[in-house]
Protein backbone atom coordinates (compact mmCIF):
# COMPACT_ATOMS: atom_id res chain seq x y z
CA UNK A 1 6.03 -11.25 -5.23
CA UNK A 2 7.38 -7.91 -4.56
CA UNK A 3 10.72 -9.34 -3.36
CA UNK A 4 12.86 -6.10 -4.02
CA UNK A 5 10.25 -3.96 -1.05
CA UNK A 6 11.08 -4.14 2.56
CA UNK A 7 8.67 -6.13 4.33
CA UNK A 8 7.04 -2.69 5.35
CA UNK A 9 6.38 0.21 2.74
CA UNK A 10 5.38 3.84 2.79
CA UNK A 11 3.26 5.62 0.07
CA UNK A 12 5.74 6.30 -2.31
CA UNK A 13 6.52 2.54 -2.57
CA UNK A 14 3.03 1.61 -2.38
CA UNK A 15 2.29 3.73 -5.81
CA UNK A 16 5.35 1.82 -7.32
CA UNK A 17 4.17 -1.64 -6.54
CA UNK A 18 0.87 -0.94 -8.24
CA UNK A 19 1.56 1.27 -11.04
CA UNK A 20 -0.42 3.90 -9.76
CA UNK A 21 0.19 7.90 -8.49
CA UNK A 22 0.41 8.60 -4.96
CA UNK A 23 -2.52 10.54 -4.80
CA UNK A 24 -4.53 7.21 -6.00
CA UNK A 25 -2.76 5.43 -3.64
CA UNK A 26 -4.06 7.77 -0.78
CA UNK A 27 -7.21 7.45 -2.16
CA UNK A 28 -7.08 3.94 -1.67
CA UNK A 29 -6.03 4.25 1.81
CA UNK A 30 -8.14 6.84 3.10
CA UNK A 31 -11.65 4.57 1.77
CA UNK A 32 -9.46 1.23 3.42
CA UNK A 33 -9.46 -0.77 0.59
CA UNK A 34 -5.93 -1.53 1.67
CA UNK A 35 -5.18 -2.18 5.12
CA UNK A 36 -2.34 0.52 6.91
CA UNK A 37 -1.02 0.96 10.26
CA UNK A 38 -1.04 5.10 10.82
CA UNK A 39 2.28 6.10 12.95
CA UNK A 40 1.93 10.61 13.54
CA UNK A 41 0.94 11.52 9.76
CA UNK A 42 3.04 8.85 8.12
CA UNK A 43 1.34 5.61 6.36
CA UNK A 44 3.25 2.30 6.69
CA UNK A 45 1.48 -0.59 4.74
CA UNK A 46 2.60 -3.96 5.28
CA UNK A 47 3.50 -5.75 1.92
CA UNK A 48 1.06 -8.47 2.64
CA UNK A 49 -1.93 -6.37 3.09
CA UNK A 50 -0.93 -4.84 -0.60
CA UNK A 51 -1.11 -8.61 -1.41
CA UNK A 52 -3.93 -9.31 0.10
CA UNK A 53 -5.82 -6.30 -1.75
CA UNK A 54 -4.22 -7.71 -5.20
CA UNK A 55 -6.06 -11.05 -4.19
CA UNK A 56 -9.40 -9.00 -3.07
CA UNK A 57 -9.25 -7.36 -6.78
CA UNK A 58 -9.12 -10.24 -8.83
């Protein structure tokens, strides 16, 4: 799953992998319903915590 992301994505990528805007995918963030690591002002999300929220969904 997910295969053609680096092991580590931003925001941008985050809102491609779901289908979603990058506003939602703030959103999503920001009330941690996916888990991020926070480096200055600049989101990194580990793929398998996008995973894991996929999982958590369904």
């Amino acid at each position: 799953m997910f295969e053609n992301y680096p092991d580590v994505v931003n925001v941008s990528e985050l809102s491609e992998m779901l289908g979603i805007c990058e506003k939602t995918a703030y959103i999503l963030l920001k009330n941690n319903k996916i888990k991020y690591i926070r480096i200055g002002r600049v989101y990194k999300i580990p793929k398998v915590y996008v995973i894991e929220f996929l999982y958590k969904k369904n």
